[in-house]
N, C-alpha and C. Protein backbone atom coordinates (compact mmCIF):
# COMPACT_ATOMS: atom_id res chain seq x y z
N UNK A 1 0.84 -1.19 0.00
CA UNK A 1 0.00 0.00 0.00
C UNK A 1 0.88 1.24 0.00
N UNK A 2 -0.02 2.27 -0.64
CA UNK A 2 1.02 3.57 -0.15
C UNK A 2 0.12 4.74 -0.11
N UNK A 3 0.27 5.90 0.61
CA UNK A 3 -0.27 7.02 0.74
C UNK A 3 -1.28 7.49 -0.27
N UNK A 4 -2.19 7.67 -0.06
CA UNK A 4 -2.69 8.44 -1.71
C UNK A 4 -3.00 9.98 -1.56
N UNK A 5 -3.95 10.36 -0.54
CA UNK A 5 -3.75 11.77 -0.06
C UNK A 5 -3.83 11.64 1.57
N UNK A 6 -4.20 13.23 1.80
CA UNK A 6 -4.29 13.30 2.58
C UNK A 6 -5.43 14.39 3.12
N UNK A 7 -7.21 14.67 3.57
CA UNK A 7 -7.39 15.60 3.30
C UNK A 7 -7.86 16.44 4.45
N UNK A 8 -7.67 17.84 4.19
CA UNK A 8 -7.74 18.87 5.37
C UNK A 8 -8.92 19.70 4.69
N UNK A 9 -9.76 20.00 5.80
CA UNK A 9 -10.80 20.78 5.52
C UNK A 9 -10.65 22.38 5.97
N UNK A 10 -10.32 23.26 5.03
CA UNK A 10 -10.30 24.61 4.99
C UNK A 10 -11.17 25.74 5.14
N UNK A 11 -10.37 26.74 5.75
CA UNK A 11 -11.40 27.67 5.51
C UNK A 11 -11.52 28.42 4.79
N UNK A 12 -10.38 28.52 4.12
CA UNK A 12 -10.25 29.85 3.01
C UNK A 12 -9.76 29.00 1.98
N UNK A 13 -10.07 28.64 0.48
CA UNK A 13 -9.18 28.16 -0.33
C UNK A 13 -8.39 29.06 -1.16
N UNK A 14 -8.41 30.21 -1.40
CA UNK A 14 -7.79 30.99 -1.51
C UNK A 14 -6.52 31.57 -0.93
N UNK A 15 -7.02 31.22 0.03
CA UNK A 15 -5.58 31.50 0.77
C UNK A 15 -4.61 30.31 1.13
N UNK A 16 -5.22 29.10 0.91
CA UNK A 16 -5.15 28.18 1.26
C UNK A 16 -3.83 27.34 -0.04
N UNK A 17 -4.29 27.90 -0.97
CA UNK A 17 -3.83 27.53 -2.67
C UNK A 17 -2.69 28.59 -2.76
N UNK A 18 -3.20 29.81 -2.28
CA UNK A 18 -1.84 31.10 -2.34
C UNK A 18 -0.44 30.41 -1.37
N UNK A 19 -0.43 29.66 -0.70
CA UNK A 19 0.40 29.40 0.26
C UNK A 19 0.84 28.09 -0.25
N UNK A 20 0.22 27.38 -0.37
CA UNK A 20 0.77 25.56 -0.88
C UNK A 20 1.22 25.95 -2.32
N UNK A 21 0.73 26.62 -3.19
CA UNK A 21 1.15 27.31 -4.38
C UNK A 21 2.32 27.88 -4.54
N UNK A 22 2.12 29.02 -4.12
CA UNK A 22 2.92 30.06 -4.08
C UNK A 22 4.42 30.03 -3.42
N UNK A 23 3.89 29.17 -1.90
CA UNK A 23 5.48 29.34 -1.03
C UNK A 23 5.70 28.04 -1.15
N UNK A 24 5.12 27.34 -0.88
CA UNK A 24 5.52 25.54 -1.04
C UNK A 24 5.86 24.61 -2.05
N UNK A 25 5.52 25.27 -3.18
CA UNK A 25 5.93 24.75 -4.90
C UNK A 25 5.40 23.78 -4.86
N UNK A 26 3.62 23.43 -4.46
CA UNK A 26 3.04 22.71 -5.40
C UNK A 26 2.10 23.04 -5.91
N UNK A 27 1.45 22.11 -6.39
CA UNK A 27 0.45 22.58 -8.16
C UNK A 27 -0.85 21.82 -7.77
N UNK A 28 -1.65 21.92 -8.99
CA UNK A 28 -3.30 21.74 -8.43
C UNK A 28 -3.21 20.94 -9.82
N UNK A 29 -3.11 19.29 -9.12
CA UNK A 29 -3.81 18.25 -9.68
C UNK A 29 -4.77 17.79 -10.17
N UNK A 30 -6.15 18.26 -9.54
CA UNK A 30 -7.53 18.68 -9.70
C UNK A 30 -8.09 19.76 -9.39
N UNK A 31 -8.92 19.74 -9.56
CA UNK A 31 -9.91 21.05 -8.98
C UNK A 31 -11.22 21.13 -9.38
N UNK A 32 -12.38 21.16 -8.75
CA UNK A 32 -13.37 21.12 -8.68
C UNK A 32 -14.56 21.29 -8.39
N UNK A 33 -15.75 21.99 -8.14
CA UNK A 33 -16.95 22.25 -7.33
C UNK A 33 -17.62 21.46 -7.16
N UNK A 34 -18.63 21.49 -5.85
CA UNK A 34 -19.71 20.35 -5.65
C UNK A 34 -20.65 20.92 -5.44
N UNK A 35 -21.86 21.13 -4.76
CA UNK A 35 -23.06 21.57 -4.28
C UNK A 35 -22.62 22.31 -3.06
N UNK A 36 -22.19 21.41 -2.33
CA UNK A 36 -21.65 21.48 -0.96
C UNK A 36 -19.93 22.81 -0.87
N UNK A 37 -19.46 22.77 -1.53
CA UNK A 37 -18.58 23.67 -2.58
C UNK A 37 -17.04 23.51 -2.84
N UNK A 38 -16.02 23.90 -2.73
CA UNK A 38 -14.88 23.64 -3.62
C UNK A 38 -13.50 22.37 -3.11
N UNK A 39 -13.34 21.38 -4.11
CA UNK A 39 -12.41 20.66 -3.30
C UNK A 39 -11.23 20.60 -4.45
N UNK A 40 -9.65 20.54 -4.14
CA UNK A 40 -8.70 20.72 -4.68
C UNK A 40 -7.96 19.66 -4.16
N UNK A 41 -7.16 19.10 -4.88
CA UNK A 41 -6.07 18.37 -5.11
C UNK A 41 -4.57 18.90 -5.40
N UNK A 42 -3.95 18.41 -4.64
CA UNK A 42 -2.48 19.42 -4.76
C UNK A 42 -1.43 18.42 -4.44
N UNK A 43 -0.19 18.67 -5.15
CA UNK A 43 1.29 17.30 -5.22
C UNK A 43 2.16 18.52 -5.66
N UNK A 44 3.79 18.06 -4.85
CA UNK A 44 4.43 18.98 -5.94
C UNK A 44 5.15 18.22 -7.09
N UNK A 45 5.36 18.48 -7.97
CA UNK A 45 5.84 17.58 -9.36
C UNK A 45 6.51 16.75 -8.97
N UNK A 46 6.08 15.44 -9.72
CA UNK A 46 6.38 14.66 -9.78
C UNK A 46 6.43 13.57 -8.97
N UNK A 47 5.53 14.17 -8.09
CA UNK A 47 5.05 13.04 -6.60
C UNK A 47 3.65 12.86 -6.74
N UNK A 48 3.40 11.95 -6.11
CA UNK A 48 1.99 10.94 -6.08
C UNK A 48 1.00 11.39 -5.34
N UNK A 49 1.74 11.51 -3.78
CA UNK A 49 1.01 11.55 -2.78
C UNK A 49 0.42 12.96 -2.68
N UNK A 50 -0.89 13.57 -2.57
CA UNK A 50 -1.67 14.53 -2.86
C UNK A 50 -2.04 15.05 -1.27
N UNK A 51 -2.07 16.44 -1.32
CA UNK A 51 -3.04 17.43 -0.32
C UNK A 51 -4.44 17.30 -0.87
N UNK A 52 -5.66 16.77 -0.03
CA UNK A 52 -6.74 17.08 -0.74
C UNK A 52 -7.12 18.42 0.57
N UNK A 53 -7.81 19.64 -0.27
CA UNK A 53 -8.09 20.60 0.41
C UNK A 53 -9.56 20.78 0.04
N UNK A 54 -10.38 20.90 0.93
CA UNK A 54 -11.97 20.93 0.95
C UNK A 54 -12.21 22.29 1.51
N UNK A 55 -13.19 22.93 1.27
CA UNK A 55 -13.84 23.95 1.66
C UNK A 55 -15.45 24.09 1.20
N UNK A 56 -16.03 24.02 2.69
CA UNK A 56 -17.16 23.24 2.66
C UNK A 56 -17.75 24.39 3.67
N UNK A 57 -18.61 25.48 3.32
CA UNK A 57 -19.02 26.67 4.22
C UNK A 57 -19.67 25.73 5.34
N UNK A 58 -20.07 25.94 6.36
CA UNK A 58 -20.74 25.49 7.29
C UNK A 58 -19.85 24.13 7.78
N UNK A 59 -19.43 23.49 7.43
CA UNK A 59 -18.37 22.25 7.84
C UNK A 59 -17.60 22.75 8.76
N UNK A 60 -17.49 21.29 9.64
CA UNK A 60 -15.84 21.77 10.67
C UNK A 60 -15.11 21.61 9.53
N UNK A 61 -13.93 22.64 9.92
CA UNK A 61 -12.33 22.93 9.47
C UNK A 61 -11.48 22.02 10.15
N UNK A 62 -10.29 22.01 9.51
CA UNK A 62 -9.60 21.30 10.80
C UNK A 62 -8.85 22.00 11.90
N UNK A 63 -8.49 21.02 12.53
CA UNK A 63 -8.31 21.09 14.21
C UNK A 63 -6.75 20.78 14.12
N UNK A 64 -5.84 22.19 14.64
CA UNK A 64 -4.27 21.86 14.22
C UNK A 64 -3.43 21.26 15.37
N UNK A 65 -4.21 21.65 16.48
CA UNK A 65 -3.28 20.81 17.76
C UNK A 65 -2.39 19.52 17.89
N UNK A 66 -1.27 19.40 17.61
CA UNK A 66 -0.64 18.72 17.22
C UNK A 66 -0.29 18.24 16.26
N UNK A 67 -0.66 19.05 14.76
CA UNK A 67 -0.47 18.36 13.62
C UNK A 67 0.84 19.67 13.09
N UNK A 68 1.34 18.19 12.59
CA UNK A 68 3.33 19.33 11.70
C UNK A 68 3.49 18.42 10.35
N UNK A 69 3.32 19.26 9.62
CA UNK A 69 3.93 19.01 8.23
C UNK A 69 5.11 18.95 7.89
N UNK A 70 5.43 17.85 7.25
CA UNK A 70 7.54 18.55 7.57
C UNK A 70 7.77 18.48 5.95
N UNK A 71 8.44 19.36 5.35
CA UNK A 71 8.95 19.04 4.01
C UNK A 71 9.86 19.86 4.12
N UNK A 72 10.68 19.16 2.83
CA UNK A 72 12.34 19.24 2.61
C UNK A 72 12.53 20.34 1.66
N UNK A 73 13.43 21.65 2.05
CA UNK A 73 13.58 22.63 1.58
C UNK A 73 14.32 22.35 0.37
N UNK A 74 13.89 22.88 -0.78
CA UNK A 74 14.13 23.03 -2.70
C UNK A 74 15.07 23.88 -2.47
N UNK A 75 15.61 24.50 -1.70
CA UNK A 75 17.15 25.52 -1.77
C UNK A 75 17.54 25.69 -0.45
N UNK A 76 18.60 26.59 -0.24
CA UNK A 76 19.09 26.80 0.95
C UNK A 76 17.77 27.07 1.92
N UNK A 77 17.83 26.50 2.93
CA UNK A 77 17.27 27.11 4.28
C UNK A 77 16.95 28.69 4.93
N UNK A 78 17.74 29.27 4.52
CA UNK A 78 18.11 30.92 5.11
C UNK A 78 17.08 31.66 3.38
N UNK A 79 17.53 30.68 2.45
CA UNK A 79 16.79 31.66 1.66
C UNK A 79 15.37 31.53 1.45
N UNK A 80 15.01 30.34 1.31
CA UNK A 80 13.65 29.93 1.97
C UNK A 80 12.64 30.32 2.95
N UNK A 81 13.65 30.72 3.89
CA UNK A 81 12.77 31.80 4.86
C UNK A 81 12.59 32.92 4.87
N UNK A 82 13.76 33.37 3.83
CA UNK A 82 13.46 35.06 3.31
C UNK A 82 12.48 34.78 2.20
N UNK A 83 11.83 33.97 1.41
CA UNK A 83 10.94 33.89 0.34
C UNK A 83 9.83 34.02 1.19
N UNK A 84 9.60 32.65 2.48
CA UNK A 84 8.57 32.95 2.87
C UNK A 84 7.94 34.27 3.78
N UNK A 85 8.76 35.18 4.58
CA UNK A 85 9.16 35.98 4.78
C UNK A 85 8.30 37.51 3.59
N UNK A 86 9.15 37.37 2.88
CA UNK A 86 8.53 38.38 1.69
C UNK A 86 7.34 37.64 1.08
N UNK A 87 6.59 36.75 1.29
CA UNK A 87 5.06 36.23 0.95
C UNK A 87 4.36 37.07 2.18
N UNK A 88 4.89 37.30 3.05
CA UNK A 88 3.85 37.74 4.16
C UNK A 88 3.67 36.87 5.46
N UNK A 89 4.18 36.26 5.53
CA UNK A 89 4.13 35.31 6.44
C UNK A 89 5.16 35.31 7.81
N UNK A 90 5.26 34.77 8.84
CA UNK A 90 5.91 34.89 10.13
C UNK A 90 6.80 33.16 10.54
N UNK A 91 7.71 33.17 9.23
CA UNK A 91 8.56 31.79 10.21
C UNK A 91 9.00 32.05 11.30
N UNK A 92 9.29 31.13 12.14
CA UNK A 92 9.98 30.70 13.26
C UNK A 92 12.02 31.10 12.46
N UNK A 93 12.60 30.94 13.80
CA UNK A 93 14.10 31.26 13.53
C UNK A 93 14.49 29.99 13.29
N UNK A 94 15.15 29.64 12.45
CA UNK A 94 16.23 28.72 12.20
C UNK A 94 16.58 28.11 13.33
N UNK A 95 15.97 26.38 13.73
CA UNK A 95 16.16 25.78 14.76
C UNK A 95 17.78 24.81 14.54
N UNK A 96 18.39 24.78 15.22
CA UNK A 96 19.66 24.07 14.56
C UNK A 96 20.05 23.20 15.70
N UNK A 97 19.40 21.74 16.20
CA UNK A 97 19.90 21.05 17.74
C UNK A 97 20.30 19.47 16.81
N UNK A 98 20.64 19.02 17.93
CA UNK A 98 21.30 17.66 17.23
C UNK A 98 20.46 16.78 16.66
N UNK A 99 19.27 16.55 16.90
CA UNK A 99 17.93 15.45 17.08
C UNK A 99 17.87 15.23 15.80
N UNK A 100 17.78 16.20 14.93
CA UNK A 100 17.44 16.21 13.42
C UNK A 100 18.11 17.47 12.43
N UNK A 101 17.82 17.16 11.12
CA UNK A 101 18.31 18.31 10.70
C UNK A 101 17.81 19.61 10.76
N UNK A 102 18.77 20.88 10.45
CA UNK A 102 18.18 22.17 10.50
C UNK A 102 16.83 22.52 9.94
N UNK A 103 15.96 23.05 11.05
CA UNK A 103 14.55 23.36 10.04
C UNK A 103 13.91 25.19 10.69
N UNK A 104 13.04 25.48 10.03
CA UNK A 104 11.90 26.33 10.86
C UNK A 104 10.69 26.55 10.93
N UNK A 105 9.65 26.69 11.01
CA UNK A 105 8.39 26.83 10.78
C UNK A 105 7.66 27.79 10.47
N UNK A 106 6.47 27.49 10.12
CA UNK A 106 5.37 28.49 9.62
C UNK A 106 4.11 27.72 10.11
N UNK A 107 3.45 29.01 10.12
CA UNK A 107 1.65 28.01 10.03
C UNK A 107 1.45 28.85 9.04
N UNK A 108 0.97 27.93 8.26
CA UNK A 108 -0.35 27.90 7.09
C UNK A 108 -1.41 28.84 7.25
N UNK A 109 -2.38 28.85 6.30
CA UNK A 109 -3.60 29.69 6.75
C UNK A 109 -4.79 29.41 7.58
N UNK A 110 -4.54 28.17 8.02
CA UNK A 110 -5.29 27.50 9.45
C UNK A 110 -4.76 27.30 9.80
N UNK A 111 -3.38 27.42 10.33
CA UNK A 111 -2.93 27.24 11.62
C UNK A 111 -2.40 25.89 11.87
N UNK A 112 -2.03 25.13 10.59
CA UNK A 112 -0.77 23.97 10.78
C UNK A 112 0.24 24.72 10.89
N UNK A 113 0.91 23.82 11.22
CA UNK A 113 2.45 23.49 11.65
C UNK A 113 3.19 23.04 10.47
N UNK A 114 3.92 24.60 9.16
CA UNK A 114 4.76 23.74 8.88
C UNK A 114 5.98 23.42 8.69
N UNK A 115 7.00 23.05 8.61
CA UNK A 115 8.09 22.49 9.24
C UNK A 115 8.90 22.57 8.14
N UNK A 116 9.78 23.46 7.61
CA UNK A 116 10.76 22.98 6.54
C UNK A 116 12.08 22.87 6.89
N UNK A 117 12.96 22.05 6.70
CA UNK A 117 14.36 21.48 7.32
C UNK A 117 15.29 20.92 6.23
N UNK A 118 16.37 20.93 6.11
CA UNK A 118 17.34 20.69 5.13
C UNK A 118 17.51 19.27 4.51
């Protein structure tokens, strides 16, 4: 077996797509409306395993308490956080301890945890 997605229920997809888009370098696999209203599919090239993002007015959203996303920074670390940085956003400082490799964080536009490290 292996992963196929994974899905989080949003509140904003807009903002939601500006950020996994924009700062995270991935792309929209699908995309689609329902009655109920908009659900998206998101991978970054050339990977399988998918973000499904729902936004469903009146639906619970999700619940971030304890949830961390971790993905592996596409360039240096320091510059990565100045990209996300100039998107508008508030990383964390450059964590650097023995346990694992160098990373820092962001939350998303609900309020995950996410985690990019070298």
């Amino acid at each position: 077996m292996k992963l196929n997605f994974i899905t989080i229920m949003v509140r904003n997809m807009k903002k939601t797509l500006d950020f996994y888009e924009g700062v995270m370098g991935m792309e929209i696999k699908r995309r689609f409306n329902t009655e109920a209203g908009e659900i998206v599919f998101m991978a970054h090239p050339g990977e399988s395993t998918m973000l499904e993002f729902i936004e469903f007015p009146g639906y619970e959203t999700v619940q971030t308490a304890g949830l961390v996303m971790s993905y592996a920074a596409d360039s240096p670390l320091e510059e990565k956080q100045q990209q996300i940085i100039e998107a508008g956003y508030s990383p964390s400082e450059i964590i650097d301890n023995s346990q694992k490799p160098r990373y820092f964080t962001v939350s998303d536009p609900d309020g995950i945890c996410v985690e990019i490290m070298e």
